[in-house]
PDB file of N, CA and C in Angstrom:
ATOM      1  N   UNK A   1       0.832  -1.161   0.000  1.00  0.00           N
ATOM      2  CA  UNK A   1       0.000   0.000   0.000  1.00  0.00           C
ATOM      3  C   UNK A   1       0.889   1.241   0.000  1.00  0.00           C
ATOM      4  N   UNK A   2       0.656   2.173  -0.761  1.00  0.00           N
ATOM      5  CA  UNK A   2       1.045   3.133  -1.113  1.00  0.00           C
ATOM      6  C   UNK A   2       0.917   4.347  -0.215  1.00  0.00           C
ATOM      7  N   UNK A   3       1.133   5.499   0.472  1.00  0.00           N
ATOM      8  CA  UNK A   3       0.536   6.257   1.194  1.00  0.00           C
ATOM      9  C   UNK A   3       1.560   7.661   0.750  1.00  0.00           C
ATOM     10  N   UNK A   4       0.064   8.523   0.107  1.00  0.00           N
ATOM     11  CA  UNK A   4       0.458   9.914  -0.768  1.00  0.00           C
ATOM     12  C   UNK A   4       0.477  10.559   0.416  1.00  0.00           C
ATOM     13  N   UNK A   5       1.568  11.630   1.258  1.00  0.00           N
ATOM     14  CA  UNK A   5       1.699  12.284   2.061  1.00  0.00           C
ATOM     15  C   UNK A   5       1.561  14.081   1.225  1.00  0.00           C
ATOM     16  N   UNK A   6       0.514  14.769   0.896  1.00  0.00           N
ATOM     17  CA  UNK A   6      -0.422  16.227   0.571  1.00  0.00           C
ATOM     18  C   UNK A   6       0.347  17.100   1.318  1.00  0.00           C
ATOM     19  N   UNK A   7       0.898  18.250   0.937  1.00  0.00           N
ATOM     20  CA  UNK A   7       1.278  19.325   2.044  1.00  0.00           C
ATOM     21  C   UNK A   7       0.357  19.717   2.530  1.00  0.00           C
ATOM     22  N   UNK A   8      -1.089  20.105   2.459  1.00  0.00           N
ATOM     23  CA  UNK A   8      -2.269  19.958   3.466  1.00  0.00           C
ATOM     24  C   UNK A   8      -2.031  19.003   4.835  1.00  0.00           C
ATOM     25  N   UNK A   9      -2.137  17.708   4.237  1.00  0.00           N
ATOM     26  CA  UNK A   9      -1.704  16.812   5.216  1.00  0.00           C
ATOM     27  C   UNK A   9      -0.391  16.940   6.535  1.00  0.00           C
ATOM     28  N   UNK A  10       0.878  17.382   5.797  1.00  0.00           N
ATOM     29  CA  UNK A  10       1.628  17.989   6.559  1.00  0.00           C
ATOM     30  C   UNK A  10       1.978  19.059   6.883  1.00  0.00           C
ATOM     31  N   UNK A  11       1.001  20.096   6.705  1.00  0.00           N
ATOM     32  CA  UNK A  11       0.658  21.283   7.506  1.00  0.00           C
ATOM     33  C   UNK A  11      -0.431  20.612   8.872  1.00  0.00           C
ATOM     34  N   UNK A  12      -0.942  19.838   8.844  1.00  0.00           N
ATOM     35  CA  UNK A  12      -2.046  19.155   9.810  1.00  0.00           C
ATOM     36  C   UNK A  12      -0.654  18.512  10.783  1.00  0.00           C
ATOM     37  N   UNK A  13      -0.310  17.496  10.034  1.00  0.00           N
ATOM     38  CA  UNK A  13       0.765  16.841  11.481  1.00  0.00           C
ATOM     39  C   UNK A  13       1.168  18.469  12.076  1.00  0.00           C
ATOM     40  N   UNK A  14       1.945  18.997  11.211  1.00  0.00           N
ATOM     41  CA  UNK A  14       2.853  20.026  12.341  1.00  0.00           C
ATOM     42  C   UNK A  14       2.172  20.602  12.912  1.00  0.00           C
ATOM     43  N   UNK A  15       0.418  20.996  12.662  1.00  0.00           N
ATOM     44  CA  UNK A  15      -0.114  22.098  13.618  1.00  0.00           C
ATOM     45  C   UNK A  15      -0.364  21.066  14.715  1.00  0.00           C
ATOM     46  N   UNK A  16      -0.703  20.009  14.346  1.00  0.00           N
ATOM     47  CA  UNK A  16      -1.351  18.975  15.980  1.00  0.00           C
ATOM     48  C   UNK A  16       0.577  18.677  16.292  1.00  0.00           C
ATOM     49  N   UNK A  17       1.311  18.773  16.308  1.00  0.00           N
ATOM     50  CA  UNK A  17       2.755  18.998  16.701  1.00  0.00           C
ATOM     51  C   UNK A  17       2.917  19.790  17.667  1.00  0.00           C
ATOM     52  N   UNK A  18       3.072  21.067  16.531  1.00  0.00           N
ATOM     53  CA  UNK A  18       3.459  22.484  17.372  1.00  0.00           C
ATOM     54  C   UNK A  18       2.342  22.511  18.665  1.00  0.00           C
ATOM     55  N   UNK A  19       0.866  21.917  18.671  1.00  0.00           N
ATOM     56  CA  UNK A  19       0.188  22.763  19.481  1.00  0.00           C
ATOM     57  C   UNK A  19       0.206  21.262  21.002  1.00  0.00           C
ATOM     58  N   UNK A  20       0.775  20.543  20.706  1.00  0.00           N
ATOM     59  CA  UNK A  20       1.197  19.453  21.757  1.00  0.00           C
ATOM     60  C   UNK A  20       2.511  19.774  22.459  1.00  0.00           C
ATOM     61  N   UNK A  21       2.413  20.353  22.195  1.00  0.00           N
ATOM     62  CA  UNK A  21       4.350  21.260  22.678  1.00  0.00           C
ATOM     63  C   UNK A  21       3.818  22.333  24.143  1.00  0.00           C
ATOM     64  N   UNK A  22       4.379  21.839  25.124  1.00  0.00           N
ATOM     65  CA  UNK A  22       4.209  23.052  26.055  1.00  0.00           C
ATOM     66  C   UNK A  22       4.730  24.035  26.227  1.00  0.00           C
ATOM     67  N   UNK A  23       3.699  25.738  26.105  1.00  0.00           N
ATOM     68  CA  UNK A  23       3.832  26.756  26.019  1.00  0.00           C
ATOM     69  C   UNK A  23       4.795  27.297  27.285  1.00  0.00           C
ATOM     70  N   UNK A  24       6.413  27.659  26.952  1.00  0.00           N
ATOM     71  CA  UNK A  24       7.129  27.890  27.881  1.00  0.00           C
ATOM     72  C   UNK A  24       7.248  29.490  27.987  1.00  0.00           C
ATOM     73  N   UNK A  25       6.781  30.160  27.020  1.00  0.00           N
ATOM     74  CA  UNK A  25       6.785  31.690  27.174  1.00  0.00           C
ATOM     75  C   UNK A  25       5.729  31.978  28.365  1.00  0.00           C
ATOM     76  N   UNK A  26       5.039  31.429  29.011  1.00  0.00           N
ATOM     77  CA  UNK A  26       3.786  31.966  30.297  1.00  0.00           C
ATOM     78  C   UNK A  26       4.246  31.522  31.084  1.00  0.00           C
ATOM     79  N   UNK A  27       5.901  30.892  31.688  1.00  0.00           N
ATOM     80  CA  UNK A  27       5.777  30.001  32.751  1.00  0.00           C
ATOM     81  C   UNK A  27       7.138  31.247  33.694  1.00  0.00           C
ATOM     82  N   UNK A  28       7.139  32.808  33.305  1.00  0.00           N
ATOM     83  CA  UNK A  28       7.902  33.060  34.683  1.00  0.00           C
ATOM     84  C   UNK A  28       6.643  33.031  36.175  1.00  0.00           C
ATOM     85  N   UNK A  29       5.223  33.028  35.702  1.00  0.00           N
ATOM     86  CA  UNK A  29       4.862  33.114  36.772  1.00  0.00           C
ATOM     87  C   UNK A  29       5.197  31.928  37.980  1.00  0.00           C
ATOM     88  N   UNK A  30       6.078  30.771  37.438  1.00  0.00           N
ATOM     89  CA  UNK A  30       6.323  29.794  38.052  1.00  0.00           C
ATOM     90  C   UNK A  30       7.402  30.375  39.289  1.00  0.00           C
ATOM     91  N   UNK A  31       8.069  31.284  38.971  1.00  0.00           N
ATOM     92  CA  UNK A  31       9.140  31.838  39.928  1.00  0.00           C
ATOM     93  C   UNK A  31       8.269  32.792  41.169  1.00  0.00           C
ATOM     94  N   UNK A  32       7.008  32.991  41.180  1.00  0.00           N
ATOM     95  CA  UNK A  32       6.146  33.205  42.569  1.00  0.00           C
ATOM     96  C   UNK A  32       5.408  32.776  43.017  1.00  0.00           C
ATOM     97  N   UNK A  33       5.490  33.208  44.414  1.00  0.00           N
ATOM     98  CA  UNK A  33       4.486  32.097  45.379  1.00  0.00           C
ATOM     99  C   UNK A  33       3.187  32.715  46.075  1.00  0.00           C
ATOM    100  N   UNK A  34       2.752  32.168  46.410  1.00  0.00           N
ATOM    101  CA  UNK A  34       1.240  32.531  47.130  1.00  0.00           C
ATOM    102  C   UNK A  34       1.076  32.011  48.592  1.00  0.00           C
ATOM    103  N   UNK A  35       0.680  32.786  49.726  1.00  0.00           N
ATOM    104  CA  UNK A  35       0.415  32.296  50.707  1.00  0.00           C
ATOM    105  C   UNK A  35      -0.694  31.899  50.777  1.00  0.00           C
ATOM    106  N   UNK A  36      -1.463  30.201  51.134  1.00  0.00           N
ATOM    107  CA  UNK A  36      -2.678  30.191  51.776  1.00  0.00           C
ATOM    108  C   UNK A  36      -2.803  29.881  52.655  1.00  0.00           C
ATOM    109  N   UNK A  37      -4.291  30.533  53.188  1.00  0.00           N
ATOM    110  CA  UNK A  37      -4.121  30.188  55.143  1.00  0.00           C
ATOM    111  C   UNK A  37      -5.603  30.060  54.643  1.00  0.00           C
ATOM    112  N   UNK A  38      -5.996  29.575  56.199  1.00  0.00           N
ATOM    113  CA  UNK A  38      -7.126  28.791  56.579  1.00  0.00           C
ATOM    114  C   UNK A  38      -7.264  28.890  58.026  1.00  0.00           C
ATOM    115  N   UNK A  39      -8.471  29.798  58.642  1.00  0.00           N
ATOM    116  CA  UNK A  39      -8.115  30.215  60.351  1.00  0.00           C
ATOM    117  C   UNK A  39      -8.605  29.366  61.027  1.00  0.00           C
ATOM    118  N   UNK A  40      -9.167  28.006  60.055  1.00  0.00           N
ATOM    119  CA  UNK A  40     -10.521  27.110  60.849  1.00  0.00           C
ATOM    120  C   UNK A  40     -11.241  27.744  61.619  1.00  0.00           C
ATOM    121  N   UNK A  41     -12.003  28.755  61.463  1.00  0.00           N
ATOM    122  CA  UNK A  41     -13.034  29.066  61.907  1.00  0.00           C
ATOM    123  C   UNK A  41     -12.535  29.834  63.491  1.00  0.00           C
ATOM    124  N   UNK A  42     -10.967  30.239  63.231  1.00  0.00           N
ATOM    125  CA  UNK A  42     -10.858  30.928  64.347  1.00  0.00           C
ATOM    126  C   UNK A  42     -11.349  32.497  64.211  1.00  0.00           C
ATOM    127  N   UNK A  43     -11.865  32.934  65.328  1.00  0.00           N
ATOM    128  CA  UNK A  43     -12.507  34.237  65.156  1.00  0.00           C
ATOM    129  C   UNK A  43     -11.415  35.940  64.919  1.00  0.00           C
ATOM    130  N   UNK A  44     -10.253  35.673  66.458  1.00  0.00           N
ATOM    131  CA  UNK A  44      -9.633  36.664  65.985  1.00  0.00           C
ATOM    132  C   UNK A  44      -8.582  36.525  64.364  1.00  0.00           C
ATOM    133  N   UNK A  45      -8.704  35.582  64.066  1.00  0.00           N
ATOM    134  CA  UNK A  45      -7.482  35.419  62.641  1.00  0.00           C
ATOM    135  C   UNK A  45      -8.814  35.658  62.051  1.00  0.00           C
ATOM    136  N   UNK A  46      -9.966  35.509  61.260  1.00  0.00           N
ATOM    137  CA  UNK A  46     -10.947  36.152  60.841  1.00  0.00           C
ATOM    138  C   UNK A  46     -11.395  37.103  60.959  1.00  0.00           C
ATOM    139  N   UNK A  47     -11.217  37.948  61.841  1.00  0.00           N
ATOM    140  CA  UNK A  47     -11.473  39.462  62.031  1.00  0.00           C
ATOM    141  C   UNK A  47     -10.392  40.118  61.818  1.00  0.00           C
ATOM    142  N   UNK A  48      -9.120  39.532  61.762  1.00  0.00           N
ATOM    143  CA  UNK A  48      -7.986  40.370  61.397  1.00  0.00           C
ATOM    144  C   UNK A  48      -7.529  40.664  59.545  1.00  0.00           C
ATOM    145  N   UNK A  49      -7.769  39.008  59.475  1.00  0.00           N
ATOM    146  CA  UNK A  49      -7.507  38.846  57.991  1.00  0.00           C
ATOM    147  C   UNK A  49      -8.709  39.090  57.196  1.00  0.00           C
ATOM    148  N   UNK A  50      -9.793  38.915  57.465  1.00  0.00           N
ATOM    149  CA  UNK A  50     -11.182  39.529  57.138  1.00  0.00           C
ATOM    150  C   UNK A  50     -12.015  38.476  56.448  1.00  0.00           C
ATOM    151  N   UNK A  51     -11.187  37.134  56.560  1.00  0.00           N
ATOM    152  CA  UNK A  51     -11.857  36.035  55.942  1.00  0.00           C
ATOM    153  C   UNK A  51     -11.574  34.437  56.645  1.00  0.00           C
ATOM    154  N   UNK A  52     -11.967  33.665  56.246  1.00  0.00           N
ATOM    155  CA  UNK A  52     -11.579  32.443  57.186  1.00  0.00           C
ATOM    156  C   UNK A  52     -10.716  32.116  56.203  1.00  0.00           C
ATOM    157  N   UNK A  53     -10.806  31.941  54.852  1.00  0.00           N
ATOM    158  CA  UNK A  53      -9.493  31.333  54.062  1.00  0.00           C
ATOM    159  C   UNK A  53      -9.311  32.260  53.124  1.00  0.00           C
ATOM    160  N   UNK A  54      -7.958  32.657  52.655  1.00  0.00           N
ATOM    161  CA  UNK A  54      -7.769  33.383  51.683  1.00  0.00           C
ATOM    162  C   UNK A  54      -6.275  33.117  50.620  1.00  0.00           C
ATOM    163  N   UNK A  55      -5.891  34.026  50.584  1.00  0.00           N
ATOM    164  CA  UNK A  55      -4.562  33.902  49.911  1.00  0.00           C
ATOM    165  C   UNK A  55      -3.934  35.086  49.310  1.00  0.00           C
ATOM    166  N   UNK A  56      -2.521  35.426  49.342  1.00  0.00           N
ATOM    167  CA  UNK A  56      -1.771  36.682  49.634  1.00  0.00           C
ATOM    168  C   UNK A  56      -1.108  36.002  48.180  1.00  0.00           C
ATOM    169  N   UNK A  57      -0.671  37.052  48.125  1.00  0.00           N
ATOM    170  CA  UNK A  57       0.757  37.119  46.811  1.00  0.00           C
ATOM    171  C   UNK A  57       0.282  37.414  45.059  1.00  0.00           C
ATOM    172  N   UNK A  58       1.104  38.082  44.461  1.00  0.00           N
ATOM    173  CA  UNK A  58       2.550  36.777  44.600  1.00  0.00           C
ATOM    174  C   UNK A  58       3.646  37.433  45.227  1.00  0.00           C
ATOM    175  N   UNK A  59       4.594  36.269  45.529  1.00  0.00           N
ATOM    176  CA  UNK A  59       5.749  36.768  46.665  1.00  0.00           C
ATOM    177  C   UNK A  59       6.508  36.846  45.597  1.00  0.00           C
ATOM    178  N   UNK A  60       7.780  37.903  45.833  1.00  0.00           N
ATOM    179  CA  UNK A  60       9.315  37.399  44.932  1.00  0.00           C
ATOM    180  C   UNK A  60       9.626  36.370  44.957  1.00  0.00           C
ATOM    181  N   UNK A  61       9.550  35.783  46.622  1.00  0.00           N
ATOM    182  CA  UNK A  61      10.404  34.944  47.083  1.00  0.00           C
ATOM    183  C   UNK A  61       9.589  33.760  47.577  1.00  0.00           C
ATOM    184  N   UNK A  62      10.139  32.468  47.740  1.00  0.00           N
ATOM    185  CA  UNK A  62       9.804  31.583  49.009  1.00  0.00           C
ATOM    186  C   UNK A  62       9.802  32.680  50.423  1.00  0.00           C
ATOM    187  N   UNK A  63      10.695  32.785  50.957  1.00  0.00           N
ATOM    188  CA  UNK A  63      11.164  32.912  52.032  1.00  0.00           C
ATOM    189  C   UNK A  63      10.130  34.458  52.387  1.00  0.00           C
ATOM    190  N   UNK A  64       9.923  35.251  51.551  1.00  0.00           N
ATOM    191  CA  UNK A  64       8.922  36.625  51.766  1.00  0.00           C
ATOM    192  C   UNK A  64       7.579  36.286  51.431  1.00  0.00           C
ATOM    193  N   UNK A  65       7.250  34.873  51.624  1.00  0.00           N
ATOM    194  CA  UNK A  65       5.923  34.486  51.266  1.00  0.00           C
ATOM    195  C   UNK A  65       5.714  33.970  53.340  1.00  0.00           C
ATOM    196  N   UNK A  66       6.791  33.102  53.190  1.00  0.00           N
ATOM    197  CA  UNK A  66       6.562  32.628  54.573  1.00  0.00           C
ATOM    198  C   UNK A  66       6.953  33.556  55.547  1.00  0.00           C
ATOM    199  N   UNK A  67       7.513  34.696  55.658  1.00  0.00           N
ATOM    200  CA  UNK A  67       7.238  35.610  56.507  1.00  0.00           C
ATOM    201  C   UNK A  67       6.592  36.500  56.621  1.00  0.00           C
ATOM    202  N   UNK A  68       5.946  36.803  55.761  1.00  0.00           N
ATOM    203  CA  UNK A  68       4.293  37.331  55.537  1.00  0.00           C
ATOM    204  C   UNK A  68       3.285  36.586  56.484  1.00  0.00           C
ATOM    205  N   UNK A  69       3.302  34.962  56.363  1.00  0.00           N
ATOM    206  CA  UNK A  69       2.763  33.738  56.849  1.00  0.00           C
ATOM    207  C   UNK A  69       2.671  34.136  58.478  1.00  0.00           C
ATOM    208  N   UNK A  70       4.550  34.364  58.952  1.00  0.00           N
ATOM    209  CA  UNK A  70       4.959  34.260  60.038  1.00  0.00           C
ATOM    210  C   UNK A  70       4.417  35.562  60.452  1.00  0.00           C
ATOM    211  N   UNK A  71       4.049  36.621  59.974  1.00  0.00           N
ATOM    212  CA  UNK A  71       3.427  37.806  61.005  1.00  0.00           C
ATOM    213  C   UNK A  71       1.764  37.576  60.451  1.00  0.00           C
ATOM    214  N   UNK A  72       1.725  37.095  59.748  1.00  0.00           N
ATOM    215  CA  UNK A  72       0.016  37.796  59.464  1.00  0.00           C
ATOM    216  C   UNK A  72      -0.652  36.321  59.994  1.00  0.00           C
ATOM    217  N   UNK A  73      -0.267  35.230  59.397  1.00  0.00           N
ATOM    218  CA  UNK A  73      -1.798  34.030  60.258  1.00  0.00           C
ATOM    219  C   UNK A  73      -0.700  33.302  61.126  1.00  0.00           C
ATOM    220  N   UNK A  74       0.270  32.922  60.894  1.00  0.00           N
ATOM    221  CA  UNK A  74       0.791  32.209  62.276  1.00  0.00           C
ATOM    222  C   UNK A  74       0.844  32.226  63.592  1.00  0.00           C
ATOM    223  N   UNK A  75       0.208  33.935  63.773  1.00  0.00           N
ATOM    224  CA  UNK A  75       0.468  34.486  65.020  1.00  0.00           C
ATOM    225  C   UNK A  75      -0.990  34.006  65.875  1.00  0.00           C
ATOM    226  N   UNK A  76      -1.816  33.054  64.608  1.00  0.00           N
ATOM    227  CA  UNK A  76      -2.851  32.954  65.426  1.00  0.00           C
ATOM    228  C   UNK A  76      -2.343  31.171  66.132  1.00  0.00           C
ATOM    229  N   UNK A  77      -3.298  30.777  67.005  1.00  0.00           N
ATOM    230  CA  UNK A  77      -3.242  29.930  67.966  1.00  0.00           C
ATOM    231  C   UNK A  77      -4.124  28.181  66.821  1.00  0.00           C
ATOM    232  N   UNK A  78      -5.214  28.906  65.868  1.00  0.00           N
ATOM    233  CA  UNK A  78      -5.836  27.628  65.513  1.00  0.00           C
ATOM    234  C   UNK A  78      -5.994  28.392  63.751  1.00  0.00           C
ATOM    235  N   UNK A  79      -4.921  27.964  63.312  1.00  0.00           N
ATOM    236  CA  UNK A  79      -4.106  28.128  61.529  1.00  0.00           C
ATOM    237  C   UNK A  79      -4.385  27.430  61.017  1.00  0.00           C
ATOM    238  N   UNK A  80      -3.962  27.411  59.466  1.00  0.00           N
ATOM    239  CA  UNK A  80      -3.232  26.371  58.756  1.00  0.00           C
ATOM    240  C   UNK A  80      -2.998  27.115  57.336  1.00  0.00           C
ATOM    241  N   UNK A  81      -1.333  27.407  57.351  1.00  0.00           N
ATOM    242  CA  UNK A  81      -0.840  27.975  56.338  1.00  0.00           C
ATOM    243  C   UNK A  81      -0.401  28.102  55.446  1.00  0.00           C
ATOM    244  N   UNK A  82      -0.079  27.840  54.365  1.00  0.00           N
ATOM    245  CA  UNK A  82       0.930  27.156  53.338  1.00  0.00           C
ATOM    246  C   UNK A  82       1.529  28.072  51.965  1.00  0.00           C
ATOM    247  N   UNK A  83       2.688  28.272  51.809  1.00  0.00           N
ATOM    248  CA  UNK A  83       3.421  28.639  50.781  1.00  0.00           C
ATOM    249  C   UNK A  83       3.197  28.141  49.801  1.00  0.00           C
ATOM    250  N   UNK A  84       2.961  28.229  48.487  1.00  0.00           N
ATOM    251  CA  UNK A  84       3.419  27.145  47.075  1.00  0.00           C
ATOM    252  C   UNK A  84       3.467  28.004  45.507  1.00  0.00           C
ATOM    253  N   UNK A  85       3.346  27.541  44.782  1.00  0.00           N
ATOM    254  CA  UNK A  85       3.121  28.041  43.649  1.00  0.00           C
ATOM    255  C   UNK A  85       2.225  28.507  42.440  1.00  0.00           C
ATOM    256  N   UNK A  86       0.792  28.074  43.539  1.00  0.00           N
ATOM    257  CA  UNK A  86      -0.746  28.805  43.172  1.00  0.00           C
ATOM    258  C   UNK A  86      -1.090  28.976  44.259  1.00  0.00           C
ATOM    259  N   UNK A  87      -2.041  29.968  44.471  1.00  0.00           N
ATOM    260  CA  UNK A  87      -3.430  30.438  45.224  1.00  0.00           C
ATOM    261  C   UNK A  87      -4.149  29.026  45.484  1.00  0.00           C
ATOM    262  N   UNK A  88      -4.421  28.991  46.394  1.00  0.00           N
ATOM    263  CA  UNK A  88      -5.479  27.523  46.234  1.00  0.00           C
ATOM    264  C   UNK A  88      -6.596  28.610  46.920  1.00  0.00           C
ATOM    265  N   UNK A  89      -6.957  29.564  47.342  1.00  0.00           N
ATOM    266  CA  UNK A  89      -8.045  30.436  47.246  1.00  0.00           C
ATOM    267  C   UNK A  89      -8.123  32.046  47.239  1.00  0.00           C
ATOM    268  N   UNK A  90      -9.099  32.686  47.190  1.00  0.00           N
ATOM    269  CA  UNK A  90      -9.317  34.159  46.743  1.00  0.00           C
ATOM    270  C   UNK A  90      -8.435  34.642  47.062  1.00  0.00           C
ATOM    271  N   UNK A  91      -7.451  35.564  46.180  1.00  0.00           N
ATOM    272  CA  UNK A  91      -6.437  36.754  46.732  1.00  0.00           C
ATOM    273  C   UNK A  91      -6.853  37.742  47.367  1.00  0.00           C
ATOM    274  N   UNK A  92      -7.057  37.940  48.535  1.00  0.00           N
ATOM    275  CA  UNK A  92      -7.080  39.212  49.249  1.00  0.00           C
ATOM    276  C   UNK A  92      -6.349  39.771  49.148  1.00  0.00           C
ATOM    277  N   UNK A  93      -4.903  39.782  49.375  1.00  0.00           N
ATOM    278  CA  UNK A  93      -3.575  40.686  49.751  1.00  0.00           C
ATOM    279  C   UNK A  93      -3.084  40.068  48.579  1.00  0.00           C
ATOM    280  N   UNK A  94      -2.908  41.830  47.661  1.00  0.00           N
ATOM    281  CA  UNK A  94      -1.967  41.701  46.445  1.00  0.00           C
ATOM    282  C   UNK A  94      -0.614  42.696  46.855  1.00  0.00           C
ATOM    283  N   UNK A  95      -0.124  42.994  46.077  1.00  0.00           N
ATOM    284  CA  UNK A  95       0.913  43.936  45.781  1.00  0.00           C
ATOM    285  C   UNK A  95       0.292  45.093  45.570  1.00  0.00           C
ATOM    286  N   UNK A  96       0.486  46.384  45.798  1.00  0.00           N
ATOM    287  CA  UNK A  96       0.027  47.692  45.239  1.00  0.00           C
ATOM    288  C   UNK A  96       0.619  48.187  43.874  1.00  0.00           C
ATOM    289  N   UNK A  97       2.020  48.090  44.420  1.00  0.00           N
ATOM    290  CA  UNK A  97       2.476  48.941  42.842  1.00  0.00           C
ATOM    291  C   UNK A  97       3.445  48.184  42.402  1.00  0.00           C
ATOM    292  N   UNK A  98       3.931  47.146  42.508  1.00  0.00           N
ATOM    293  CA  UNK A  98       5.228  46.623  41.986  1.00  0.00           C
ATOM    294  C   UNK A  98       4.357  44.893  41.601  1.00  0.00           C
ATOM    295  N   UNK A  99       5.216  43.895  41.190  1.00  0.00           N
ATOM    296  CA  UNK A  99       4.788  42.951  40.150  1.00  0.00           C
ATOM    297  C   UNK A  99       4.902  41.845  41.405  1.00  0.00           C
ATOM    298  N   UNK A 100       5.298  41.868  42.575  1.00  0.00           N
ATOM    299  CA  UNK A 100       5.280  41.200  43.169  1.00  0.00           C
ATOM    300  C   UNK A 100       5.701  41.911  44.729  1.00  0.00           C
ATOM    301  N   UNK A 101       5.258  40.942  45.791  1.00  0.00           N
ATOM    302  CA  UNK A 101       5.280  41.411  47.043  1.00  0.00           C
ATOM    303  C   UNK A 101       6.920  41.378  47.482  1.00  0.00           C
TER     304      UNK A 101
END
C-alpha cells in the first residue's frame, strides 16, 4: 500500500505537533508564590484577615511568602498555612504597585 503524504496533510501533522508542545513563554509566573491560610473558623485570625481562608501574593520569594505567613496568620493559635506556587483560594492581599510582594 502506497501512502500519498499532501502538504495539506503535513501542515495538519505540524499544527497537531506544534500545538502538543508546552507553552514555555507563560511560565515566569512559576518563579512566585502565594500564601494560603485557613483560620478554621478561628474568630480573631478572621477578624484580622477579614476572611476564614484566603490567599496573599505573589511573593518574589519563598522565604517573603513565609514571613508574611509568620506575622500575618501564624500568630494565630488555631491556623493552617501554606506557601506554594498557586493560590489555592481568593487573593485578598496583592501587591500595590510593583509585580510582586
Amino acid at each position: 500500500m502506497k501512502v500519498k503524504v499532501t502538504l495539506s496533510c503535513l501542515f495538519f501533522l505540524l499544527l497537531i505537533i506544534g500545538c502538543s508542545k508546552t507553552d514555555q513563554s507563560n511560565s515566569s509566573s512559576n518563579n512566585y508564590y502565594y500564601n494560603s491560610w485557613s483560620c478554621l473558623n478561628g474568630t480573631a485570625c478572621i477578624n484580622t484577615l477579614g476572611h476564614n481562608t484566603g490567599s496573599a501574593g505573589p511573593f518574589c520569594s519563598f522565604s517573603s511568602c513565609q514571613s508574611w505567613a509568620a506575622t500575618n496568620v501564624q500568630i494565630y493559635s488555631n491556623n493552617s498555612s501554606y506557601c506554594g506556587q498557586s493560590a489555592n483560594y481568593t487573593i485578598y492581599y496583592q501587591p500595590t504597585s510593583a509585580s510582586c510582594i
